[in-house]
N, C-alpha and C. Protein backbone atom coordinates (compact mmCIF):
# COMPACT_ATOMS: atom_id res chain seq x y z
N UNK A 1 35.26 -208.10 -110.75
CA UNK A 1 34.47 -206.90 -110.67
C UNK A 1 33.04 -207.20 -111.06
N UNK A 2 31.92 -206.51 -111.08
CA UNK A 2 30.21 -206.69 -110.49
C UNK A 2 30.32 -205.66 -112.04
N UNK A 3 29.17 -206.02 -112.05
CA UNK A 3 28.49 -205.40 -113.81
C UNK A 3 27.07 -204.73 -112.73
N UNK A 4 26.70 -203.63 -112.96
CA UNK A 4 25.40 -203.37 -112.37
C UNK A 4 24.84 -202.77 -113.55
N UNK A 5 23.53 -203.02 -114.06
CA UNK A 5 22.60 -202.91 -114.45
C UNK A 5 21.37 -202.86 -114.07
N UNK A 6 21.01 -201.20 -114.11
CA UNK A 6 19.49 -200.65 -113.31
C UNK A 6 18.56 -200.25 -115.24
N UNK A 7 16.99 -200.46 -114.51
CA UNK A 7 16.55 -200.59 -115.56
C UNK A 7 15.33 -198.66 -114.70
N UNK A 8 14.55 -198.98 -115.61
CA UNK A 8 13.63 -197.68 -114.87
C UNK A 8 12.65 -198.14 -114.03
N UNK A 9 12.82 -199.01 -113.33
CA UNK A 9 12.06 -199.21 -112.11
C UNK A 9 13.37 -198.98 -110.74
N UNK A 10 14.22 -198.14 -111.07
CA UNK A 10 15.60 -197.54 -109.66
C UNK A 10 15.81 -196.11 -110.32
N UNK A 11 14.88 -195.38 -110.83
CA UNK A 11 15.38 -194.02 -111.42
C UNK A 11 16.23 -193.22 -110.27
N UNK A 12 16.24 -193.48 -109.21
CA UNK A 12 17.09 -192.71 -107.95
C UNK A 12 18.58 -192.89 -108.09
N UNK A 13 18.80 -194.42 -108.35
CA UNK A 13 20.13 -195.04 -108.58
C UNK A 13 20.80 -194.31 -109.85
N UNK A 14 19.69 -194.74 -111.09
CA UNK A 14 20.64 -194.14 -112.26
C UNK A 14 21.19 -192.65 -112.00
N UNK A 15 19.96 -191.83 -111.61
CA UNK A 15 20.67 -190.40 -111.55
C UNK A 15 21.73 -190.20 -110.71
N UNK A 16 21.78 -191.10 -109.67
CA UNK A 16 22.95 -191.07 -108.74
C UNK A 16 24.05 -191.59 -109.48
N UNK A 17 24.14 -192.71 -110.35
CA UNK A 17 25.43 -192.91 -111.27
C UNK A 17 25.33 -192.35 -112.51
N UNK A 18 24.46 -191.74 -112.76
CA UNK A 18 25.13 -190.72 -113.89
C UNK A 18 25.69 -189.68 -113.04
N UNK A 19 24.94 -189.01 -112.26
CA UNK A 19 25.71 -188.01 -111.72
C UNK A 19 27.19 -187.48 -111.79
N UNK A 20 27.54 -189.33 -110.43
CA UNK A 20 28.97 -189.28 -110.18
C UNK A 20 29.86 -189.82 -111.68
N UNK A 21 29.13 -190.20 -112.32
CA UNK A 21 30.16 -189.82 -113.90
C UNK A 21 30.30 -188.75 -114.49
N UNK A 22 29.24 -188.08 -114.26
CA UNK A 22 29.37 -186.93 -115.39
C UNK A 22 30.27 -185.54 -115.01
N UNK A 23 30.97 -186.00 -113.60
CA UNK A 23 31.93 -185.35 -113.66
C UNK A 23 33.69 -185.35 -114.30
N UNK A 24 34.20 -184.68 -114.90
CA UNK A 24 35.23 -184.86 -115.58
C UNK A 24 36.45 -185.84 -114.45
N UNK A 25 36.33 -185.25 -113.52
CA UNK A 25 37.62 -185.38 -112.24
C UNK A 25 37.21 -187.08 -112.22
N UNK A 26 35.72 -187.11 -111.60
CA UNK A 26 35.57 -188.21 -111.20
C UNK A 26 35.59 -189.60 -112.17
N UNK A 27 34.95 -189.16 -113.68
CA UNK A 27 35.46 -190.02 -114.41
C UNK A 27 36.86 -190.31 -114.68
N UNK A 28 37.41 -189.00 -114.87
CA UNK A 28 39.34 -189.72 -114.50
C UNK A 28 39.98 -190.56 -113.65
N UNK A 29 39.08 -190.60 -112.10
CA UNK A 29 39.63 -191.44 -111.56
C UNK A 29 38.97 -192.52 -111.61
N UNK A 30 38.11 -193.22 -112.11
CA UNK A 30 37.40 -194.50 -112.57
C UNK A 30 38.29 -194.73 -113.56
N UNK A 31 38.77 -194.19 -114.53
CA UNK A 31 39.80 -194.55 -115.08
C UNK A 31 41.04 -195.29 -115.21
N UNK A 32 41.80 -194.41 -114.00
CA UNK A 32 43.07 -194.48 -113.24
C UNK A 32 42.31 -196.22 -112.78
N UNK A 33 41.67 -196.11 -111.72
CA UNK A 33 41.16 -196.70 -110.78
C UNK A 33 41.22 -198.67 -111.80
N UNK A 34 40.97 -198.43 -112.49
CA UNK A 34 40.81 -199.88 -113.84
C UNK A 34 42.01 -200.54 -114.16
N UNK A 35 42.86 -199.41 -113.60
CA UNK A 35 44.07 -200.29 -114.16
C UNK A 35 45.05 -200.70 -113.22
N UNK A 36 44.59 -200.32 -111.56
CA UNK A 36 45.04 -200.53 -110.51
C UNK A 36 44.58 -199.78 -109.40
N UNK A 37 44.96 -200.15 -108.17
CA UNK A 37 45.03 -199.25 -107.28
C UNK A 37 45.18 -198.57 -106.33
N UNK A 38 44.38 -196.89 -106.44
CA UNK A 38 45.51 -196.35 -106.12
C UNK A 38 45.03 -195.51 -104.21
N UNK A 39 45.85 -194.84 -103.99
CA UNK A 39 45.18 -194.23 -102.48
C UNK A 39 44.78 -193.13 -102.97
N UNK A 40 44.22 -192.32 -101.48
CA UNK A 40 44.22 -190.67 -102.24
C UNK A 40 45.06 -189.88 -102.26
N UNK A 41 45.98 -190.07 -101.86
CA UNK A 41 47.25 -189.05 -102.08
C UNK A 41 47.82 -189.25 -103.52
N UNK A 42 48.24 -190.42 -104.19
CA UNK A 42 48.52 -190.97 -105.63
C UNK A 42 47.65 -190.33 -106.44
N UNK A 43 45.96 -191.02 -106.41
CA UNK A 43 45.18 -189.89 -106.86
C UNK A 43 45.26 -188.78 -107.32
N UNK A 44 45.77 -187.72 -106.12
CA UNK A 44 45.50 -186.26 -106.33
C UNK A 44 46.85 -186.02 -107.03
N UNK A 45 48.37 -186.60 -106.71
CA UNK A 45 49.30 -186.50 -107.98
C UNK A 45 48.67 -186.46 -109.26
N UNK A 46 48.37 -188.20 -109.23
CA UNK A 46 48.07 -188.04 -110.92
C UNK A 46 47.29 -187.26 -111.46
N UNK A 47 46.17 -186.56 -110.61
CA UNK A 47 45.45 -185.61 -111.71
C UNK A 47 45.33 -184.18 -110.78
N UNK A 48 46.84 -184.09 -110.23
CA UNK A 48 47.56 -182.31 -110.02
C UNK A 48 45.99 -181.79 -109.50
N UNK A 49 45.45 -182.34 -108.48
CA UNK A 49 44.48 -181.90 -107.37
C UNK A 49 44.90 -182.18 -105.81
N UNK A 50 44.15 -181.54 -105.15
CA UNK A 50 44.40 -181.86 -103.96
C UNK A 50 43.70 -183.04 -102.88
N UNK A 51 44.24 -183.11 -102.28
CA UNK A 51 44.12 -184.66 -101.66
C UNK A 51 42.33 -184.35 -100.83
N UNK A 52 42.12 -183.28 -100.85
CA UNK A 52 40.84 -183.04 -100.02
C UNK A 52 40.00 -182.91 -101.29
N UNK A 53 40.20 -182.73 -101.78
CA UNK A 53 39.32 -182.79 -103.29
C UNK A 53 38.65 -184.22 -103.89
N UNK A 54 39.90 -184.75 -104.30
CA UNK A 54 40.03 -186.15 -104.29
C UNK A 54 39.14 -186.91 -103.45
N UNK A 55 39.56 -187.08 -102.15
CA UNK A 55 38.91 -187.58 -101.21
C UNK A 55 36.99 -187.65 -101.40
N UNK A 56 36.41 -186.05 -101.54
CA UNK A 56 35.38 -185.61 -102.02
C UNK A 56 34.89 -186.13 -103.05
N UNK A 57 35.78 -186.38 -104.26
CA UNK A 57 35.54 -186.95 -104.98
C UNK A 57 34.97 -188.54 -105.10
N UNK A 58 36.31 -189.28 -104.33
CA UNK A 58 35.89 -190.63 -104.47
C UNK A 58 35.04 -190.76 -103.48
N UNK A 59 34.17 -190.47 -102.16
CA UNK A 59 33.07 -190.30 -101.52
C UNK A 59 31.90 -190.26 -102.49
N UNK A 60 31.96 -189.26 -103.29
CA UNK A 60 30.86 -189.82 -104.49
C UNK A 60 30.27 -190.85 -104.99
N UNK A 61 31.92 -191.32 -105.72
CA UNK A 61 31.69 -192.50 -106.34
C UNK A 61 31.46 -193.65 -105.55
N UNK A 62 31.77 -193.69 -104.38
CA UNK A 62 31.53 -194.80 -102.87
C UNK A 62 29.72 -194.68 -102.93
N UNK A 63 29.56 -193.64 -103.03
CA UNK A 63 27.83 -193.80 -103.01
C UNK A 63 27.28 -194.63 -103.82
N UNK A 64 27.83 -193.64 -105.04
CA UNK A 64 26.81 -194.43 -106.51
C UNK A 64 27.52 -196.06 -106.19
N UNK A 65 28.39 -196.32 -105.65
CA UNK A 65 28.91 -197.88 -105.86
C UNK A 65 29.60 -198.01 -106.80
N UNK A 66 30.41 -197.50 -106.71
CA UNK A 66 31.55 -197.76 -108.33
C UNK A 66 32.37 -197.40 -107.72
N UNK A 67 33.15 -197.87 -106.92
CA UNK A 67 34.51 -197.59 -105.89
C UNK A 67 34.40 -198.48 -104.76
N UNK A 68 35.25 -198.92 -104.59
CA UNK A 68 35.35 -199.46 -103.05
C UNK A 68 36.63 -199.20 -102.44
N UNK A 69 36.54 -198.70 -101.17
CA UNK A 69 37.68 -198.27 -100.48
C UNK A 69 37.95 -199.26 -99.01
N UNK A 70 39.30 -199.21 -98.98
CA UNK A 70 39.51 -199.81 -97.93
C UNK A 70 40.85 -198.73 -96.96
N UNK A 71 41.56 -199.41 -95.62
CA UNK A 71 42.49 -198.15 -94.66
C UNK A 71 43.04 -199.34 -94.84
N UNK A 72 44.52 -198.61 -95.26
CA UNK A 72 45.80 -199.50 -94.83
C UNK A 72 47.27 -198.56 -94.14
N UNK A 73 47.54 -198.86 -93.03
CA UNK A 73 48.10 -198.29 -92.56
C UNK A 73 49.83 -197.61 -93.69
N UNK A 74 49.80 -196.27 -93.28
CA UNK A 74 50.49 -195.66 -94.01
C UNK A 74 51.97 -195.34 -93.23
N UNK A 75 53.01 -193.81 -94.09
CA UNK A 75 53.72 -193.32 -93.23
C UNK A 75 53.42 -192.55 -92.15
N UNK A 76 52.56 -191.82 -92.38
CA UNK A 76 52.40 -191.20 -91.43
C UNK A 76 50.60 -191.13 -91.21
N UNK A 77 49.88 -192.17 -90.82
CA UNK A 77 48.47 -192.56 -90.46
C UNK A 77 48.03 -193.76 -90.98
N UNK A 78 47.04 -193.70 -91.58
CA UNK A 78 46.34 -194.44 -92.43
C UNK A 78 46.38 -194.08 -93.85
N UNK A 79 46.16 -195.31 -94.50
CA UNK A 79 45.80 -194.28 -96.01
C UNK A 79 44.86 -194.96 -96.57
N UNK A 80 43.57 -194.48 -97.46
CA UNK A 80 42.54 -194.70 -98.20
C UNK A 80 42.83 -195.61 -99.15
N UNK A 81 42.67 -196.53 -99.64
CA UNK A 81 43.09 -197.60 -101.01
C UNK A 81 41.56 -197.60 -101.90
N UNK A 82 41.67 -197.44 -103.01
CA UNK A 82 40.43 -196.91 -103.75
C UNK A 82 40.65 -198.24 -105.12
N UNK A 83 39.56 -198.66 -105.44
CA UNK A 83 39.69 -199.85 -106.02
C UNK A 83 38.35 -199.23 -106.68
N UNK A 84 38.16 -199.56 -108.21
CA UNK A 84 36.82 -200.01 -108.90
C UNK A 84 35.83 -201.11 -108.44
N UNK A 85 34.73 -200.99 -108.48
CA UNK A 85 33.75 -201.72 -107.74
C UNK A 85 33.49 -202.54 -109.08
N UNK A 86 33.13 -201.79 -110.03
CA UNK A 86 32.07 -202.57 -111.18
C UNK A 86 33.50 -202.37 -112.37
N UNK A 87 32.97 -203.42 -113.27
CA UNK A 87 33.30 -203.23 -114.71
C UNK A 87 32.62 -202.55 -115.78
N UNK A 88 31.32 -202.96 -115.49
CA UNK A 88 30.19 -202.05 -116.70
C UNK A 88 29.44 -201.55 -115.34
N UNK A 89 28.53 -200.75 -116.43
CA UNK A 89 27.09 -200.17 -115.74
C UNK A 89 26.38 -199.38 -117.30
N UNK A 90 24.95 -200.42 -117.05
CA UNK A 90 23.80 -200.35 -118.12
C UNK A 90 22.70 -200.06 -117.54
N UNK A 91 22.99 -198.60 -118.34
CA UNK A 91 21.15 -198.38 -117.72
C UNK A 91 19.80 -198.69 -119.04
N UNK A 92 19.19 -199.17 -118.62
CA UNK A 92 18.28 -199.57 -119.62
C UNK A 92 16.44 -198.91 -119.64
N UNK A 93 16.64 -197.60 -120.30
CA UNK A 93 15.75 -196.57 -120.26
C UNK A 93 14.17 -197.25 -120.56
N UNK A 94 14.44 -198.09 -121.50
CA UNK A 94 12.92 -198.60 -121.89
C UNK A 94 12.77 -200.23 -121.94
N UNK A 95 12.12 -200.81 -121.04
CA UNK A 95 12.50 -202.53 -121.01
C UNK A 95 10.74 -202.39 -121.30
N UNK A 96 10.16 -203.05 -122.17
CA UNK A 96 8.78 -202.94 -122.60
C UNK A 96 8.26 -204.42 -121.70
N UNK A 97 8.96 -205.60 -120.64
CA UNK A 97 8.47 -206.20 -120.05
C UNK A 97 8.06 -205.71 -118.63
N UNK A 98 8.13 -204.20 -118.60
CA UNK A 98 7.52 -203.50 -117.29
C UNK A 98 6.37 -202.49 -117.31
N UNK A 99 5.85 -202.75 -118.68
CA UNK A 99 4.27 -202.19 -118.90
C UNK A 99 3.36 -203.10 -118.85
C-alpha cells in the first residue's frame, strides 16, 4: 500500500481527502477495507446500508484515492472488489521550506 503525503502547496487534494474521511460511513469502510477485501454488496451487509449507497460512497473515496476498485465477474453480473489504496495519509499544514 502507497503512503500519500500532501503538504499546502495541493490545498484542493487535502480538502478532497479530508472530505471523503470525515464522513462516518465512509471512514467505516476504510476500515473494513484494511483488513481485506470486500465488494459492494458485503460492504452494505456489514454496515446494514444499501448497496446504492455504498457504491456512492466508495466513488468518493476512488476520487480522493484511498480505494481502488476493480470488476470480477459475479452470480448474477459483475461485482465491484474495493481494496485500500494507501496505508497513511499526512497532511502537512505548515512546511517552513515553502516560504
Amino acid at each position: 500500500m502507497d503512503e500519500i503525503e500532501l503538504n499546502n502547496s495541493d490545498p484542493e487534494q487535502i480538502l478532497k481527502i479530508a472530505k471523503a474521511i470525515s464522513s462516518k460511513t465512509r471512514y467505516r469502510i476504510l476500515q473494513l477495507l484494511t483488513k481485506k477485501e470486500y465488494d459492494i454488496s458485503r460492504l452494505a451487509e456489514e454496515l446494514n446500508q444499501t448497496e446504492a449507497n455504498i457504491s456512492a460512497q466508495v466513488k468518493q473515496l476512488e476520487n480522493a484515492k484511498l480505494v481502488n476498485s476493480r470488476y470480477e465477474p459475479g452470480n448474477h453480473g459483475v461485482r465491484k472488489i474495493c481494496k485500500t489504496a494507501v496505508s497513511k495519509v499526512s497532511f502537512i499544514i505548515y512546511d517552513p521550506g515553502t516560504e
